[in-house]
N, C-alpha and C. Protein backbone atom coordinates (compact mmCIF):
# COMPACT_ATOMS: atom_id res chain seq x y z
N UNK A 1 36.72 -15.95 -1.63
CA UNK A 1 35.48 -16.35 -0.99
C UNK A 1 34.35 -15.37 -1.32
N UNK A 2 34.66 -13.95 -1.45
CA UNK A 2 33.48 -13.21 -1.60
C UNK A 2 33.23 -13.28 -3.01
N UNK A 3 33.62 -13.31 -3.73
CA UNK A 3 34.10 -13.65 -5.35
C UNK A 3 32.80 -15.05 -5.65
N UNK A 4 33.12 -16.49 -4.79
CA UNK A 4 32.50 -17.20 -4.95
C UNK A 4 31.00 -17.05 -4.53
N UNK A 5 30.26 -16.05 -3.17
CA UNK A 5 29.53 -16.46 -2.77
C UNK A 5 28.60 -15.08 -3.72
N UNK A 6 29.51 -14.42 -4.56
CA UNK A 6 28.53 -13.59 -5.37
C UNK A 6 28.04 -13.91 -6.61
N UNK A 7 28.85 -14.88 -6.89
CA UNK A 7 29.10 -16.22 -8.19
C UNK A 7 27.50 -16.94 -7.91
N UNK A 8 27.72 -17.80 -6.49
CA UNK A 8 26.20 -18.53 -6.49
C UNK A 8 25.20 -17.54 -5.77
N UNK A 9 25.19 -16.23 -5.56
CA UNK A 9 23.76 -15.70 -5.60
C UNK A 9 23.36 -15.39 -7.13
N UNK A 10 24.02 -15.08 -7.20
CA UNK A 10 23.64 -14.85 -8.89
C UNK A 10 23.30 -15.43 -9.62
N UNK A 11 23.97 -17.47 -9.59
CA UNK A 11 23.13 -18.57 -9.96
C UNK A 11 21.65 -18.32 -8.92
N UNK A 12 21.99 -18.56 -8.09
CA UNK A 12 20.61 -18.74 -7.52
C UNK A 12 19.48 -17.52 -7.96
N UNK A 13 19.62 -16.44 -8.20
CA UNK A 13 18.55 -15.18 -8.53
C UNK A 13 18.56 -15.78 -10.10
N UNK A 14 19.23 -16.42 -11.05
CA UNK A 14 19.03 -17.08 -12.65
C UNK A 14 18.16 -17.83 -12.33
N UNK A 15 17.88 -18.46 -11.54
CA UNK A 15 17.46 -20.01 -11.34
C UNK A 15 16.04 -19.65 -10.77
N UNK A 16 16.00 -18.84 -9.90
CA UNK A 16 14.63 -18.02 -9.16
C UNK A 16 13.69 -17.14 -10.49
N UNK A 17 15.01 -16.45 -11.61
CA UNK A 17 14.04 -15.98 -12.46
C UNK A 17 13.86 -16.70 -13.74
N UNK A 18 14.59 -17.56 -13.69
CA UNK A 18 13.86 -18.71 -14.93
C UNK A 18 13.01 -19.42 -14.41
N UNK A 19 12.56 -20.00 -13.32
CA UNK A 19 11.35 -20.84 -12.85
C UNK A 19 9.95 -20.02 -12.68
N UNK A 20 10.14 -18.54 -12.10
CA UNK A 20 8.83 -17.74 -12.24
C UNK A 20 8.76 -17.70 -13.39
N UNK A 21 9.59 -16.96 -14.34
CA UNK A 21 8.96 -16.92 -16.13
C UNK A 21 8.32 -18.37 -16.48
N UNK A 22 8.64 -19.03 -16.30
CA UNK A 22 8.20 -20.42 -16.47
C UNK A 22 6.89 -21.03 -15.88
N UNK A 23 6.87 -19.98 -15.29
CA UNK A 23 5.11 -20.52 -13.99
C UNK A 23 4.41 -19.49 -14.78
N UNK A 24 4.83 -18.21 -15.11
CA UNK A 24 4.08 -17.19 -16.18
C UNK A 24 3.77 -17.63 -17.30
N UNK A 25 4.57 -18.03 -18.13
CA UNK A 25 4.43 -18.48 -19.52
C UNK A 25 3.00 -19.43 -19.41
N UNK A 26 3.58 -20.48 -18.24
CA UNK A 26 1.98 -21.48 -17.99
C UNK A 26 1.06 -21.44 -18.08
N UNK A 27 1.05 -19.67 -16.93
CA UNK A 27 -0.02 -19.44 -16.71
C UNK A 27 -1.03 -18.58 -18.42
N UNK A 28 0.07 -17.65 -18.47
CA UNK A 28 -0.16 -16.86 -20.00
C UNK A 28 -1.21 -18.09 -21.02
N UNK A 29 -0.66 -19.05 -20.99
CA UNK A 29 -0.71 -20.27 -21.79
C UNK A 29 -2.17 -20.50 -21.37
N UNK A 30 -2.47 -21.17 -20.44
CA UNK A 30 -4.02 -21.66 -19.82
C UNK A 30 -4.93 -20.56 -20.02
N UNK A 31 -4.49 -19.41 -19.46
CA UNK A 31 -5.66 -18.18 -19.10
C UNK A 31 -5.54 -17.50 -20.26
N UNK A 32 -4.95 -17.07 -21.24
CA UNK A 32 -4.43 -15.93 -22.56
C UNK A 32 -4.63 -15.12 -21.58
N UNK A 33 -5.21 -13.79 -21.88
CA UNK A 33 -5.53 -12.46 -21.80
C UNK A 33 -5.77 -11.74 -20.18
N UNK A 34 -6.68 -13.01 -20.06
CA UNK A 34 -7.36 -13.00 -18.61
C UNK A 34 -6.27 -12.49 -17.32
N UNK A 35 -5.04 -13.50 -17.48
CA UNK A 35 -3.93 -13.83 -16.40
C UNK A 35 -3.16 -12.30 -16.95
N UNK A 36 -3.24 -11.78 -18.45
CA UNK A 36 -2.30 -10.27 -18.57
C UNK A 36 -3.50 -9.09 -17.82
N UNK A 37 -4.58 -9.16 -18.03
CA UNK A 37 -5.43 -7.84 -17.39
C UNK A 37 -5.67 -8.24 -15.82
N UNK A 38 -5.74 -9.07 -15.28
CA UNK A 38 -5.47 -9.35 -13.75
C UNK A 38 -3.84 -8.40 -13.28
N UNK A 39 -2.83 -9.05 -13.87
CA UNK A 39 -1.36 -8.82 -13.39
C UNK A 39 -0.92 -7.15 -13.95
N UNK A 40 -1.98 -6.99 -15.04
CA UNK A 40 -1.63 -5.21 -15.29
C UNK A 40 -2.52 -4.35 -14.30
N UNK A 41 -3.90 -4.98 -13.71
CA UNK A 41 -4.39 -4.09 -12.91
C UNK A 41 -3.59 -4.49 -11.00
N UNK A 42 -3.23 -5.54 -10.75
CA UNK A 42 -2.82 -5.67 -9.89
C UNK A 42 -1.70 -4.57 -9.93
N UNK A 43 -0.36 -4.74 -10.96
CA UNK A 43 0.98 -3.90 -10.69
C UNK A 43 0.35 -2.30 -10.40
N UNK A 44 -0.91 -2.04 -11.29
CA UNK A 44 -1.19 -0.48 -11.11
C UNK A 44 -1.65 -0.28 -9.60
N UNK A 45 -2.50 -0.97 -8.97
CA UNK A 45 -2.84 -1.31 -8.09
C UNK A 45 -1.45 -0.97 -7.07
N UNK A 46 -0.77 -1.50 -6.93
CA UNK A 46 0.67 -1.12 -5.91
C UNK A 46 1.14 -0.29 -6.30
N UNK A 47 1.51 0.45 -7.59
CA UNK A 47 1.52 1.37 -7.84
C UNK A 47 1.17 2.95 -7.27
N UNK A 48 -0.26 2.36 -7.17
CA UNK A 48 -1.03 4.01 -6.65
C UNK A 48 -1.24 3.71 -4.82
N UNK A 49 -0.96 2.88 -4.80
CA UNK A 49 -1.03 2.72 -2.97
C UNK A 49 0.68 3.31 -2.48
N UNK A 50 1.56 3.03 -3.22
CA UNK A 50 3.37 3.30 -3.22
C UNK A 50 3.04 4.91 -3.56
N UNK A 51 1.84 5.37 -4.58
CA UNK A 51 1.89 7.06 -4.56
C UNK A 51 1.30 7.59 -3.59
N UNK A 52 0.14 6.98 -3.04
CA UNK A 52 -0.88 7.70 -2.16
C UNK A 52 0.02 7.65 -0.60
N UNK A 53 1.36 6.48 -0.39
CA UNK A 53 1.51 6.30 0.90
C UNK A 53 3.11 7.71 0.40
N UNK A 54 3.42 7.98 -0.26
CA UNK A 54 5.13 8.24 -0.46
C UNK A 54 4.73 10.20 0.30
N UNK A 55 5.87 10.79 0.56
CA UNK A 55 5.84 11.43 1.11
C UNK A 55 5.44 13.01 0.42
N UNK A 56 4.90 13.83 0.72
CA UNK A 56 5.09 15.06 -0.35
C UNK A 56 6.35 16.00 -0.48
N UNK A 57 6.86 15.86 -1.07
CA UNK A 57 7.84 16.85 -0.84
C UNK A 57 8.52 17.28 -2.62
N UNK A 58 9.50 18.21 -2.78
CA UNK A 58 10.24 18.40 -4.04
C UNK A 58 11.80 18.19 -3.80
N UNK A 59 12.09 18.13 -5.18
CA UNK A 59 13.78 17.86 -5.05
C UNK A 59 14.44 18.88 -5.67
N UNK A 60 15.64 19.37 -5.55
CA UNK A 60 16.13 20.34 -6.02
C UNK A 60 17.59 19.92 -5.92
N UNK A 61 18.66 20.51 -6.55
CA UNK A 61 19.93 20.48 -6.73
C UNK A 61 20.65 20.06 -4.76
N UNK A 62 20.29 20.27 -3.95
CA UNK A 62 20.70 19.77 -2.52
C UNK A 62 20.11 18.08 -2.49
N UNK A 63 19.40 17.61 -2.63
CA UNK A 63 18.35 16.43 -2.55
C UNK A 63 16.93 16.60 -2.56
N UNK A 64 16.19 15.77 -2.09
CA UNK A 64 14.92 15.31 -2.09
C UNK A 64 14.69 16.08 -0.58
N UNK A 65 13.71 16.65 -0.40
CA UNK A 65 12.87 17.64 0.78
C UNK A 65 11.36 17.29 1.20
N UNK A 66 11.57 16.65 2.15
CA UNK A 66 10.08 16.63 2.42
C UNK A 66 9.15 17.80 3.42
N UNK A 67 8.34 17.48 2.64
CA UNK A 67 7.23 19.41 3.14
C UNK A 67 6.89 19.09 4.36
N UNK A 68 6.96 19.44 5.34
CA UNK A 68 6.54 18.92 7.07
C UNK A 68 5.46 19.89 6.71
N UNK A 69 3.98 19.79 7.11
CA UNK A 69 2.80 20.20 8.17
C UNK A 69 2.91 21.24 8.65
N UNK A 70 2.69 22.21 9.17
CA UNK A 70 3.17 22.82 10.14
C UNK A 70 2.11 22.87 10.77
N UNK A 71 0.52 22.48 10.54
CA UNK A 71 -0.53 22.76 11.41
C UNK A 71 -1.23 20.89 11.48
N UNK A 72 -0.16 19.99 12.09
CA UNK A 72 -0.51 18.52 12.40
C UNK A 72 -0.39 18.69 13.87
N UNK A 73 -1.76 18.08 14.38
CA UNK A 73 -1.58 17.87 15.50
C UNK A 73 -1.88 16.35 16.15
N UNK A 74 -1.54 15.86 16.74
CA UNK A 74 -1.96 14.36 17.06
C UNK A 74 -3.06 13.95 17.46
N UNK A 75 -3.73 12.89 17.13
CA UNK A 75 -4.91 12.72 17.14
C UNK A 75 -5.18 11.70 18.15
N UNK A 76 -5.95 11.50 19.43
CA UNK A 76 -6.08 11.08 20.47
C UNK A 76 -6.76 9.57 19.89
N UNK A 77 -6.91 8.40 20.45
CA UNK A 77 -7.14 7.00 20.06
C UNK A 77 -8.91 7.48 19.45
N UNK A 78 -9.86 7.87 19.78
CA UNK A 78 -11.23 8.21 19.81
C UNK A 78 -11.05 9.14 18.71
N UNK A 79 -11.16 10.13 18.46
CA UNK A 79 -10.52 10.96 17.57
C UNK A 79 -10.22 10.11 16.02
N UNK A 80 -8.99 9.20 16.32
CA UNK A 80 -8.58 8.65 15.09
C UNK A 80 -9.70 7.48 14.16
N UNK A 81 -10.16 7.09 15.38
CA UNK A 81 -11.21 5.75 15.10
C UNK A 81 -12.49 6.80 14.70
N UNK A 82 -12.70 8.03 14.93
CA UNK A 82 -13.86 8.64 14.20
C UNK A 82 -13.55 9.10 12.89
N UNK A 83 -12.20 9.53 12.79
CA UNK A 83 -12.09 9.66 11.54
C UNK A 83 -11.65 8.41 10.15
N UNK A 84 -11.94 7.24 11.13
CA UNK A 84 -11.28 6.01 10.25
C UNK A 84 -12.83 5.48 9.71
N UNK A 85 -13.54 5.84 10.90
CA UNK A 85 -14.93 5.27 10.47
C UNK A 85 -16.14 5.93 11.28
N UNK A 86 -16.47 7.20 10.33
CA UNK A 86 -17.49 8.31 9.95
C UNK A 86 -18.96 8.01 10.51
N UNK A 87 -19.58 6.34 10.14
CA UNK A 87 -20.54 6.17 10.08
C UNK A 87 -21.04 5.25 11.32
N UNK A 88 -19.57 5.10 11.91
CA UNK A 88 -19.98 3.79 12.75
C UNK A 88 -20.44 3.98 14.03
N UNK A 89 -20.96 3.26 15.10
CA UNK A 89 -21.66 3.43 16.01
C UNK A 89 -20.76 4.16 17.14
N UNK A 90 -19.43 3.86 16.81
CA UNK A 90 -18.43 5.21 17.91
C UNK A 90 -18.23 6.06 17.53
N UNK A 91 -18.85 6.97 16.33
CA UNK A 91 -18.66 8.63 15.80
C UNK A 91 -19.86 8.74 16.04
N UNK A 92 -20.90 8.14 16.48
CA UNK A 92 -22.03 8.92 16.61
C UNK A 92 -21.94 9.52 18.20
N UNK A 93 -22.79 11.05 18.45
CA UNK A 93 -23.35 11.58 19.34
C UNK A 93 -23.94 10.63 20.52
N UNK A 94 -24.21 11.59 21.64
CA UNK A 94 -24.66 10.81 22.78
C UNK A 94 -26.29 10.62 21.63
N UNK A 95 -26.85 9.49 22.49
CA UNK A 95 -27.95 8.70 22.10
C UNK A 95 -29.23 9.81 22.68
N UNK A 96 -30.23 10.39 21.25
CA UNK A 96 -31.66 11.20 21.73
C UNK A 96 -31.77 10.24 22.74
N UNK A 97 -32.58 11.89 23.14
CA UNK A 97 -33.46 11.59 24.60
C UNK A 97 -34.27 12.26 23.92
N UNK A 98 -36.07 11.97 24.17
CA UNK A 98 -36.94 12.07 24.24
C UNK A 98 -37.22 12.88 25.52
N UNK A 99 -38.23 14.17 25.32
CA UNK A 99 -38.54 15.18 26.25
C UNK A 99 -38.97 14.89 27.52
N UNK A 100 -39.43 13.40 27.43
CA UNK A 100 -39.91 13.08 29.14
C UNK A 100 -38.51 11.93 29.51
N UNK A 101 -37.71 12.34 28.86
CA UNK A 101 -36.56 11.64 29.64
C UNK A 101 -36.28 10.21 29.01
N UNK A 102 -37.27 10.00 28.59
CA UNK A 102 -36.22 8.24 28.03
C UNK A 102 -35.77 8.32 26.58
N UNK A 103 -35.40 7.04 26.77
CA UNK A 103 -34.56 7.06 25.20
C UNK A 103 -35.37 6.50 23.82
């Protein structure tokens, strides 16, 4: 039984990757060039978001080590939303006052 049901995933992942090549080729076909510099800047694209999100650390003969912080401190809800957005009307200062009191 396990024999068989590794038999038809394996048809089924043939069958999944002959029908995408087949929607590619299509596409290759209609668009030429266009549909390859879209799908090469997209893959780089996940690419550098998979580097910018992955962790810092080095590997050495024990495994892979990730570098902990030692000066992270948590950032309160107000706090985080000022640093998410610099310019927006909740990082700004209390609102001038004008010397006779109004705004």
């Amino acid at each position: 039984m396990k024999n068989a049901k590794s038999v038809i995933a394996f048809i089924v992942l043939v069958m999944l990757w002959m029908s995408i090549a087949s929607v590619e080729y299509d596409l290759v076909m209609r668009f030429g060039i266009l549909f390859n510099v879209f799908v090469s800047v997209f893959a780089l694209f996940v690419l550098l978001v998979a580097l910018f999100r992955a962790p810092e650390g080095y590997e050495d003969e024990n495994g892979f080590h990730i570098v902990a912080l030692a000066d992270v401190v948590p950032l309160s809800p107000s706090q985080y939303i000022r640093r998410l957005a610099p310019f927006s009307l909740c990082a700004r200062s209390s609102p001038r006052r004008f010397s006779n009191g109004s705004m």
